[in-house]
Protein backbone atom coordinates (compact mmCIF):
# COMPACT_ATOMS: atom_id res chain seq x y z
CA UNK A 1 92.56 -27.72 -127.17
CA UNK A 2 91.75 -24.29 -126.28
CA UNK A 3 89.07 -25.82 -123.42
CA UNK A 4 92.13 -28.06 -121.85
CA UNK A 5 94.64 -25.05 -121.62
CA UNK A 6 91.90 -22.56 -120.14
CA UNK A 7 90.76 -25.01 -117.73
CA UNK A 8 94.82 -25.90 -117.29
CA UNK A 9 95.49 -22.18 -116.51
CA UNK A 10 92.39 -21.91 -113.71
CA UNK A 11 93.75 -24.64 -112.02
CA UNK A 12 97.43 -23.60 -111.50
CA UNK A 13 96.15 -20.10 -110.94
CA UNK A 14 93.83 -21.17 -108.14
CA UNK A 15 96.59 -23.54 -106.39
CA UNK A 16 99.36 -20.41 -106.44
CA UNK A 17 99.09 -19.13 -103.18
CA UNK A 18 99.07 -15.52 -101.91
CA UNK A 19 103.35 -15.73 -101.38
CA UNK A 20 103.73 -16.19 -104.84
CA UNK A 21 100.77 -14.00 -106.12
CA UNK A 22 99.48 -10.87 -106.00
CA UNK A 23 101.26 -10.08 -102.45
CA UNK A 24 103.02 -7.03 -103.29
CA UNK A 25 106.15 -5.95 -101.76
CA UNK A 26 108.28 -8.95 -99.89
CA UNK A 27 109.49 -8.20 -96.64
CA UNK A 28 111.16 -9.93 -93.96
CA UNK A 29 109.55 -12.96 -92.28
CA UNK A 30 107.75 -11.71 -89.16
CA UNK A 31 109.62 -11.54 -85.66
CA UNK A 32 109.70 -14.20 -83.19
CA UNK A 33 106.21 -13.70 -81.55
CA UNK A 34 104.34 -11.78 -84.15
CA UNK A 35 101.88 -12.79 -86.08
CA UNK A 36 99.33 -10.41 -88.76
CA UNK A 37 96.65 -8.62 -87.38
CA UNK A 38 92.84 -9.65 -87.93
CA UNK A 39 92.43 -6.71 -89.73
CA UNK A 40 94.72 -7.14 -92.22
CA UNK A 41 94.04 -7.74 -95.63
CA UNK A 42 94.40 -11.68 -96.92
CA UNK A 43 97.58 -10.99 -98.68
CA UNK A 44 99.07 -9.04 -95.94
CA UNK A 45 101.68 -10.12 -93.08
CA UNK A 46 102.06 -6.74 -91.68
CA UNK A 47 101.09 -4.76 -89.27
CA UNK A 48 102.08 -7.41 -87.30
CA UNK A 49 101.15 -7.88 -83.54
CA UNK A 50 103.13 -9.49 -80.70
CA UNK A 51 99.67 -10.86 -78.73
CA UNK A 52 102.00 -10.96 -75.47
CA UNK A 53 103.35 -7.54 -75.13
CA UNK A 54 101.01 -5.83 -77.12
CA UNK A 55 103.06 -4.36 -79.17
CA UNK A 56 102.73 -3.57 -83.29
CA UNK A 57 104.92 -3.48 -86.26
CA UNK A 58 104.45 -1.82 -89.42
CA UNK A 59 106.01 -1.78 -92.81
CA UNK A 60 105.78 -0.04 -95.52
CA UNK A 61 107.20 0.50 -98.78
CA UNK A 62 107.38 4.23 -100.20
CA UNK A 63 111.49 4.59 -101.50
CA UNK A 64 110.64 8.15 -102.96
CA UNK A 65 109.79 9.52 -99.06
CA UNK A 66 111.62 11.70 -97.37
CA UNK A 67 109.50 11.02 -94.11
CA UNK A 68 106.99 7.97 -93.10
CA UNK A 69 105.48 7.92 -89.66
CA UNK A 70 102.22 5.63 -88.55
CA UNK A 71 99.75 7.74 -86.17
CA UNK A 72 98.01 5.44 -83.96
CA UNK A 73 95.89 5.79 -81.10
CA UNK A 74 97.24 9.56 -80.45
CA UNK A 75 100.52 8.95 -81.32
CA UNK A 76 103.22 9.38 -83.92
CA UNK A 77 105.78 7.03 -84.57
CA UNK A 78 108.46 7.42 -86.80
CA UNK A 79 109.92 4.90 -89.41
CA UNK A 80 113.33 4.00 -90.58
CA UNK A 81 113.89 3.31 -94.17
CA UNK A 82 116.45 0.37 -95.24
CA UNK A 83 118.34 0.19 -98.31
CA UNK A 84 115.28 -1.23 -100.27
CA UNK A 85 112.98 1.64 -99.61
CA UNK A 86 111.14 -0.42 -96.84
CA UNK A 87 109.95 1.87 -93.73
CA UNK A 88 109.77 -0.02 -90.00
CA UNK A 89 108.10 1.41 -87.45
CA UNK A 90 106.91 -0.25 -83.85
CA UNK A 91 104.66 1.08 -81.73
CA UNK A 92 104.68 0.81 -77.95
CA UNK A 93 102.09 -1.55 -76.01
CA UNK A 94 98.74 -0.88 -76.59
CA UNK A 95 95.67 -1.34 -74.79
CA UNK A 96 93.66 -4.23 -76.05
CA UNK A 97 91.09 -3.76 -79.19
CA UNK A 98 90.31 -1.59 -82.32
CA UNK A 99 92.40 1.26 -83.02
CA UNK A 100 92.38 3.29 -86.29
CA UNK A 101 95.92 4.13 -87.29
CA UNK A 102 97.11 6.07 -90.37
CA UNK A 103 100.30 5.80 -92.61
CA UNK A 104 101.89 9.51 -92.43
CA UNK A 105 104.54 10.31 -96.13
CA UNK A 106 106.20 13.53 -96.15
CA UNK A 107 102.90 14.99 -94.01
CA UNK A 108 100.51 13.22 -95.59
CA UNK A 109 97.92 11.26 -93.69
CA UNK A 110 96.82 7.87 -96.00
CA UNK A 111 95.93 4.15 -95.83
CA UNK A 112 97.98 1.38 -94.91
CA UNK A 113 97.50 -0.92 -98.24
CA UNK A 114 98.07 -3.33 -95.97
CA UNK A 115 94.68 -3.37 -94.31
CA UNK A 116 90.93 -3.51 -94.51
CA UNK A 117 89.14 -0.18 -94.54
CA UNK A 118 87.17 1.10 -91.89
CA UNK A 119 84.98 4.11 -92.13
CA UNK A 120 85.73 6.43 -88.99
CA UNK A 121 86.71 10.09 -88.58
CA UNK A 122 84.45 10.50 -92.02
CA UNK A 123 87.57 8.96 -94.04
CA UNK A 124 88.62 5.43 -94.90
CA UNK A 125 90.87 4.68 -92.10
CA UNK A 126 93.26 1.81 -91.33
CA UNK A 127 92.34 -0.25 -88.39
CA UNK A 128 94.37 -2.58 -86.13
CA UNK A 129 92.88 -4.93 -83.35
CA UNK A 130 95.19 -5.94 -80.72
CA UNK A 131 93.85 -9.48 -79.25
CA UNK A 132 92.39 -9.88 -76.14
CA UNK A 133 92.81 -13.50 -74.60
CA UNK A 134 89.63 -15.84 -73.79
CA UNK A 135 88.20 -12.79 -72.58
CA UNK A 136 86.96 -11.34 -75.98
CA UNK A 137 85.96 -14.48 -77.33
CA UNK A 138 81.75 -13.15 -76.97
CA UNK A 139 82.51 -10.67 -80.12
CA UNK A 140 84.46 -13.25 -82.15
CA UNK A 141 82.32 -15.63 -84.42
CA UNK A 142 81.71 -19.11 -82.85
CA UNK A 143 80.90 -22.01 -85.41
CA UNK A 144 78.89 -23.89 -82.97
CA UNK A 145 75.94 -21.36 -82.35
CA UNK A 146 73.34 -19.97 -84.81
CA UNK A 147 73.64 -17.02 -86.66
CA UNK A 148 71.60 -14.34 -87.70
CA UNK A 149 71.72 -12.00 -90.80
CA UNK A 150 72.93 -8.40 -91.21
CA UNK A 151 70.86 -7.04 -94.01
CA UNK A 152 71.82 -3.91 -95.64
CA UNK A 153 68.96 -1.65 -96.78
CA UNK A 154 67.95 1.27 -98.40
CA UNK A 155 64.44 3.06 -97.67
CA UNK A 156 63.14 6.32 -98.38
CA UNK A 157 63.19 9.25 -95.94
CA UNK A 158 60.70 11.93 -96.79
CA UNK A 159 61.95 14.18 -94.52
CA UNK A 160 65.85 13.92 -95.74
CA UNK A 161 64.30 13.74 -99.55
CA UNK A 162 66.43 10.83 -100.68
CA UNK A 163 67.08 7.13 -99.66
CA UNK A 164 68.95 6.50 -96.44
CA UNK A 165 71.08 3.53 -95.99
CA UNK A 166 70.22 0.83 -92.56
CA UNK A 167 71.76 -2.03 -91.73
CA UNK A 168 69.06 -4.67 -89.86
CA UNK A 169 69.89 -7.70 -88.03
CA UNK A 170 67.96 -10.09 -87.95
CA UNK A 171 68.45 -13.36 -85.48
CA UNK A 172 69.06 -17.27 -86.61
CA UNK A 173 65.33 -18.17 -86.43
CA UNK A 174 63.73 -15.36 -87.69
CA UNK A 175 63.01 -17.17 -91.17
CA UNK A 176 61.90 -20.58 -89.23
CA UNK A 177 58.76 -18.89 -87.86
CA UNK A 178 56.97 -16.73 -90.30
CA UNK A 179 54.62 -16.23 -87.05
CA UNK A 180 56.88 -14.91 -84.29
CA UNK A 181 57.63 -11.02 -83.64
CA UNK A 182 60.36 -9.28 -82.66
CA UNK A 183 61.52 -6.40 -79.97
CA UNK A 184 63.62 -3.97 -81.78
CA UNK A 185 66.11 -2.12 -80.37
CA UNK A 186 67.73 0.63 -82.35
CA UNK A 187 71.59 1.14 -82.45
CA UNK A 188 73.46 4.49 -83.42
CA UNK A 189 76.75 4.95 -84.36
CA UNK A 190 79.22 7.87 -83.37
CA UNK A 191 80.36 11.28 -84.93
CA UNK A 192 82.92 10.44 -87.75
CA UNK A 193 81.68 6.50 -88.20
CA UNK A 194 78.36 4.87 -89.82
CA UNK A 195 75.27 2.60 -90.34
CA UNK A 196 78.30 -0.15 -90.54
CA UNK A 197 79.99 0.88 -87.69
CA UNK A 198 77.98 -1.37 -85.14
CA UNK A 199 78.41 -4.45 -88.10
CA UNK A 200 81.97 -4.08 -88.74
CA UNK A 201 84.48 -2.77 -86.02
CA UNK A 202 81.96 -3.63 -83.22
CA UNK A 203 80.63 -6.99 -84.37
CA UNK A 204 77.49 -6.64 -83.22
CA UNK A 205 76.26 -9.27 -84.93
CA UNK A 206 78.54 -12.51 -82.75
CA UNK A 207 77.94 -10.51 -79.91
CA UNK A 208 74.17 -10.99 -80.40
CA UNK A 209 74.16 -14.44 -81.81
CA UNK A 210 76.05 -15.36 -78.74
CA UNK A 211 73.93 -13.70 -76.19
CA UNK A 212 71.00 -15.02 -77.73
CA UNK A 213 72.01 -18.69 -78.48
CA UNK A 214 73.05 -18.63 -74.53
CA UNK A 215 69.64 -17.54 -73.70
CA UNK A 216 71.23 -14.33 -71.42
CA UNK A 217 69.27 -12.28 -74.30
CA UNK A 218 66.18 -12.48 -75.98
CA UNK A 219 66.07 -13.04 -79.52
CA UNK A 220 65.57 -9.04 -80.95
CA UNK A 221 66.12 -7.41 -84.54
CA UNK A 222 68.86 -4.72 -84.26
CA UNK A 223 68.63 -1.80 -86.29
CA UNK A 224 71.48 0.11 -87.29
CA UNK A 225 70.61 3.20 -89.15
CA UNK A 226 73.06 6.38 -89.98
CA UNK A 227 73.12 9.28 -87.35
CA UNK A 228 74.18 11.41 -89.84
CA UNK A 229 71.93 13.65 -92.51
CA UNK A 230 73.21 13.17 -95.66
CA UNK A 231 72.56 14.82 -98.58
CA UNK A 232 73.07 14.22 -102.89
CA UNK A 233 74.91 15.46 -105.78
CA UNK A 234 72.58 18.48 -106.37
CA UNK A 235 71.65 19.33 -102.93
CA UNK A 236 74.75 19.90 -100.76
CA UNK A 237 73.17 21.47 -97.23
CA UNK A 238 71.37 18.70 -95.47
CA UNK A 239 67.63 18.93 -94.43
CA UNK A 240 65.71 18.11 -91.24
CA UNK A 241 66.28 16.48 -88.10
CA UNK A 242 67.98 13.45 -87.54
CA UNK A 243 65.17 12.68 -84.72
CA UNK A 244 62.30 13.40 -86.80
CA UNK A 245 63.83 11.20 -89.45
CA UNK A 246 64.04 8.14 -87.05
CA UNK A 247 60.66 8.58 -85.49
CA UNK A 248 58.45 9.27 -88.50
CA UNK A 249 60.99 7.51 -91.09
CA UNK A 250 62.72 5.00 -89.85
CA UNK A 251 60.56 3.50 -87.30
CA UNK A 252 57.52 3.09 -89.42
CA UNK A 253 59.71 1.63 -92.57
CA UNK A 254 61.12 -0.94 -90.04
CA UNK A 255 57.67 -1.89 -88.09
CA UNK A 256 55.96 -2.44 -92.01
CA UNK A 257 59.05 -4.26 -93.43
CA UNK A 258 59.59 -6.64 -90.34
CA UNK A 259 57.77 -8.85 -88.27
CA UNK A 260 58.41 -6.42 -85.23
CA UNK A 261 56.36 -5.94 -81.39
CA UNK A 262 55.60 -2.52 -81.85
CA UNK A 263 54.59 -1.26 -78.77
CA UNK A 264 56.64 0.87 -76.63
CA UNK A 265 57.48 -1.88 -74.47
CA UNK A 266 59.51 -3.94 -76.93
CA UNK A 267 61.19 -0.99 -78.58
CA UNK A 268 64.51 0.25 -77.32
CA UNK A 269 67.36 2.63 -78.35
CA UNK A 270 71.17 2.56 -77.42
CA UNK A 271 74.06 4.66 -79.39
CA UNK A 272 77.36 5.23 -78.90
CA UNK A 273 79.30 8.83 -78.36
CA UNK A 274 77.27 11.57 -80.44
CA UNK A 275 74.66 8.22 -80.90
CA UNK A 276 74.31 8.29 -77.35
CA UNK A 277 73.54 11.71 -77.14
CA UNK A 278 70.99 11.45 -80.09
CA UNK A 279 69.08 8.01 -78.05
CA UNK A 280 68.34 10.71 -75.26
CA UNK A 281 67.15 13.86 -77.44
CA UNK A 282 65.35 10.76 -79.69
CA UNK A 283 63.82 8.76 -76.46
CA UNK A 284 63.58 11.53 -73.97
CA UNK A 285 61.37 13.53 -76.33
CA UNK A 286 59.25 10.54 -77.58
CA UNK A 287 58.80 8.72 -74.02
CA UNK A 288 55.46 7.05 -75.21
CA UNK A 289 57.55 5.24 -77.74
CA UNK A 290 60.61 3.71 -76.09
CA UNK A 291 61.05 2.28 -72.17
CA UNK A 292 64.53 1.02 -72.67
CA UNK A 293 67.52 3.04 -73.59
CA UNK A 294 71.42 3.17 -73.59
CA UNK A 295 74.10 5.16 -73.96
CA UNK A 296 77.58 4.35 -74.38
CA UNK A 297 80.41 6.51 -73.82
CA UNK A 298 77.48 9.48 -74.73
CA UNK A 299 75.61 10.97 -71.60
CA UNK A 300 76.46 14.34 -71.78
CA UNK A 301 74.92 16.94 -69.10
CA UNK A 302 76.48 20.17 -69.73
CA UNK A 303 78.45 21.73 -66.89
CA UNK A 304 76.72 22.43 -63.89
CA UNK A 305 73.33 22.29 -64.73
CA UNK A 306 71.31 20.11 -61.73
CA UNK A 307 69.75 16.89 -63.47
CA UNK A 308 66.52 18.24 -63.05
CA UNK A 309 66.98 20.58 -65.45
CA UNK A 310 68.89 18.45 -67.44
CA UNK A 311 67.35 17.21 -71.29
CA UNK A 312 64.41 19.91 -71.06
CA UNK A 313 63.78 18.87 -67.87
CA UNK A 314 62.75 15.15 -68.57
CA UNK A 315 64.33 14.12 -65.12
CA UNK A 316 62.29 16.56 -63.10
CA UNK A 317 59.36 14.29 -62.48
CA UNK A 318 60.75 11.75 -61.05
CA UNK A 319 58.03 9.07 -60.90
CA UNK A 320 56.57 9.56 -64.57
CA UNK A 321 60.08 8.84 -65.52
CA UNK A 322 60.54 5.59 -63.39
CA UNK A 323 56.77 4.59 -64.78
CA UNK A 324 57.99 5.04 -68.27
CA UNK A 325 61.49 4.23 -68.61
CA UNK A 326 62.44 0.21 -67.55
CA UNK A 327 66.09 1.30 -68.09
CA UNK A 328 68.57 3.73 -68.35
CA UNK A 329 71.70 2.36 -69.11
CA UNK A 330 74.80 4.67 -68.63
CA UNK A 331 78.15 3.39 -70.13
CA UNK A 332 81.57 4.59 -70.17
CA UNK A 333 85.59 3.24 -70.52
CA UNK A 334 87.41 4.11 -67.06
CA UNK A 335 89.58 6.12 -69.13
CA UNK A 336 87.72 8.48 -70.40
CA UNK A 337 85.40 11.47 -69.46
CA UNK A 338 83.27 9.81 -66.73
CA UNK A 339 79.69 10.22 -65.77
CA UNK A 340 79.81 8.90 -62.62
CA UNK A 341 78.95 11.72 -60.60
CA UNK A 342 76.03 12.96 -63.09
CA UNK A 343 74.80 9.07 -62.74
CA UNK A 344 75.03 9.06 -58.66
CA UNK A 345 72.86 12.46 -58.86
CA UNK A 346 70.43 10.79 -60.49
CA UNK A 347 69.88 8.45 -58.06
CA UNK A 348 70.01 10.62 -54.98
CA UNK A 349 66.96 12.35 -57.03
CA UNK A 350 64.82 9.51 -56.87
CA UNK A 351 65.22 7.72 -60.66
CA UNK A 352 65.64 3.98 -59.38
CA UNK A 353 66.52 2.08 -62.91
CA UNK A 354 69.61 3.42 -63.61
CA UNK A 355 72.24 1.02 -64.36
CA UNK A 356 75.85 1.88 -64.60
CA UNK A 357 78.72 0.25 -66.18
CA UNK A 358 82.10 0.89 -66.69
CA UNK A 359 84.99 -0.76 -69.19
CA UNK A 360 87.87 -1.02 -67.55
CA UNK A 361 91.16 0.26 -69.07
CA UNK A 362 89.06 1.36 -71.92
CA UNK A 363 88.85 4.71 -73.53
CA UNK A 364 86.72 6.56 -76.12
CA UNK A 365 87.41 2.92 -78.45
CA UNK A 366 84.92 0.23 -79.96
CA UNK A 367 86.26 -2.00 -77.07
CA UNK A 368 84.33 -0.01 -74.56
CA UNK A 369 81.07 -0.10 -76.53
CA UNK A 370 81.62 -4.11 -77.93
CA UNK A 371 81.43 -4.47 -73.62
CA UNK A 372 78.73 -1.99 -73.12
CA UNK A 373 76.79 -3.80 -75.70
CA UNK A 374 76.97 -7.03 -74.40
CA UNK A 375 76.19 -5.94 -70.94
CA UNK A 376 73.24 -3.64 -72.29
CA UNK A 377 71.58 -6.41 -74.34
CA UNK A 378 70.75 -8.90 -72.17
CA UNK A 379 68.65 -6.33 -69.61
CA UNK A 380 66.69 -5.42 -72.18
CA UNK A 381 63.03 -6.76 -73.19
CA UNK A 382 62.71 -8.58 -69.96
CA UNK A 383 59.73 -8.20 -67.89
């Protein structure tokens, strides 16, 4: 008897559905034209997004508050309360992709409950993706192509004294042929984010299946390690260099875990913001280990000093650098500080394999670096 009502109970329970379960506060059915975001949790109909004008909706319930505001994509917004203690607040139209957002009671920045976390500005932040149309469809998972694996890792660092956390993809037929190698190209985060970063608000991981399984790149493992020097319990000031740790860490950890190519020609290194600035002190200081590199919303030449001098000087020979480096990729959103002029310097002093690419209507935002990456990718590890 007791058998029959348990199994009884598990049934009912698994047919109640997330309106009558679990769904926390009830508010008012969504607005002609919304829908929930992505990044919402399962349970969750709000933040809501109007696809068509762009614009978001948030609720939230806090009766106590004097004072709720949501600050999102460097602005605040302030809520109304109705009699049930439920705070509205819409935003105006916003450009296309990720944005992290906070919930702001009585001048206190917290979480939405309402959506997934997302590590960025070193806090759990709230994140909100605004659709693009057709257009963003290379970053969104497609049934009908093979997928690879995003691993997560830990190794040993003796030069940061404690295990470091990697992600590592690896692409659909890398278990199929216990024969083939891989290139690797390396993939750094920005200030504030992490190692899941690349996995999780820039899904790397349908960008690459879908360049791959469309044969516009070639299959690669993509390693996603921390730019950051972290440190334990007992040992608060971190140790070392975040360089040294890839080069005589990371890079021999991933070339005798993984079937990898591991000369410099099938090695590269990309990174966005502060990532991008550590590929070029990384790659520009260990040239006879990397000939493809890019950086994404993270060349930074500090103000007026002439390219040759620029990076200890790594520009100044001209045709060792064109010899050893296949590509430099330079990446930025339209709408935010621009390289251009540092990139059209370079050419005028004789570096010829300089690529540039720019994201229109794109700031400093994961939609600028989703696009960089799929335009980087498929230049790379082609001969």
């Amino acid at each position: 008897m007791k058998t029959t009502i348990l199994i009884t109970a598990a049934l009912v329970l698994n047919n109640i559905t997330s309106a009558q379960f679990g769904r926390g506060p009830q508010f008012d059915p969504l607005p002609e034209g919304f829908k929930p975001a992505s990044t919402n949790t399962f349970i969750s109909e709000y933040p809501a997004v109007n696809p068509e004008t762009r614009v978001a909706m948030f609720k939230v319930l806090a009766p106590t508050a004097q004072k709720v505001q949501v600050d999102l994509a460097g602005k605040v917004y302030d809520m109304t309360k109705n009699d049930k203690g439920v705070w509205t607040g819409t935003s105006d139209p916003q450009v296309v992709g990720f944005h992290y957002y906070a919930i702001v009671v009585d001048g206190v920045r917290v979480m939405d409950r309402n959506t997934e976390a997302f590590f960025g500005s070193n806090w759990e932040n709230s994140g909100i993706e605004i659709p693009e149309g057709p257009e963003g469809d290379y970053y969104r998972f497609n049934k009908n192509i093979p997928h690879g694996q995003v691993r997560s890792i830990d190794y040993w660092s003796e030069i940061n004294g404690m295990e470091r956390h990697i992600n590592v993809y690896v692409p659909a037929k890398y278990e199929k042929n216990a024969n083939k190698r891989y290139p690797v190209l390396y993939l750094v985060h920005g200030w504030g984010e992490d190692e899941k970063g690349w996995s999780v608000q820039g899904h790397m991981a349908n960008v690459m299946d879908g360049l791959i399984a469309s044969g516009k790149a070639v299959p690669m493992i993509v390693v996603m390690p921390s730019g950051d020097i972290k440190t334990n319990s007992d040992v608060r000031e971190a140790s070392g260099n975040i360089t040294d740790i890839y080069i005589n860490d990371l890079i021999p950890y991933i070339d005798s875990t993984f079937r990898t190519k591991t000369d410099r020609e099938n090695r590269a290194m990309a990174g966005l913001s502060r990532g991008g600035f550590q590929t070029c002190m990384t790659v520009f200081n260990n040239m006879e280990m990397f000939a493809w590199m890019g950086t994404f919303s993270g060349f930074f030449v500090r103000g007026e000093t002439p390219v040759e001098e620029a990076f200890n000087g790594v520009f100044k020979d001209t045709e060792n650098f064109n010899e050893k480096m296949n590509l430099l990729f330079i990446s930025t959103g339209t709408e935010e500080r621009n390289p251009k002029e540092q990139v059209e310097a370079l050419k005028e002093h004789g570096l010829t394999n300089i690529v540039f690419h720019e994201s229109q209507g794109t700031a400093h935002e994961w939609l600028t670096w989703r696009r960089a990456l799929n335009e980087f990718a498929p230049l790379i590890f082609k001969y």
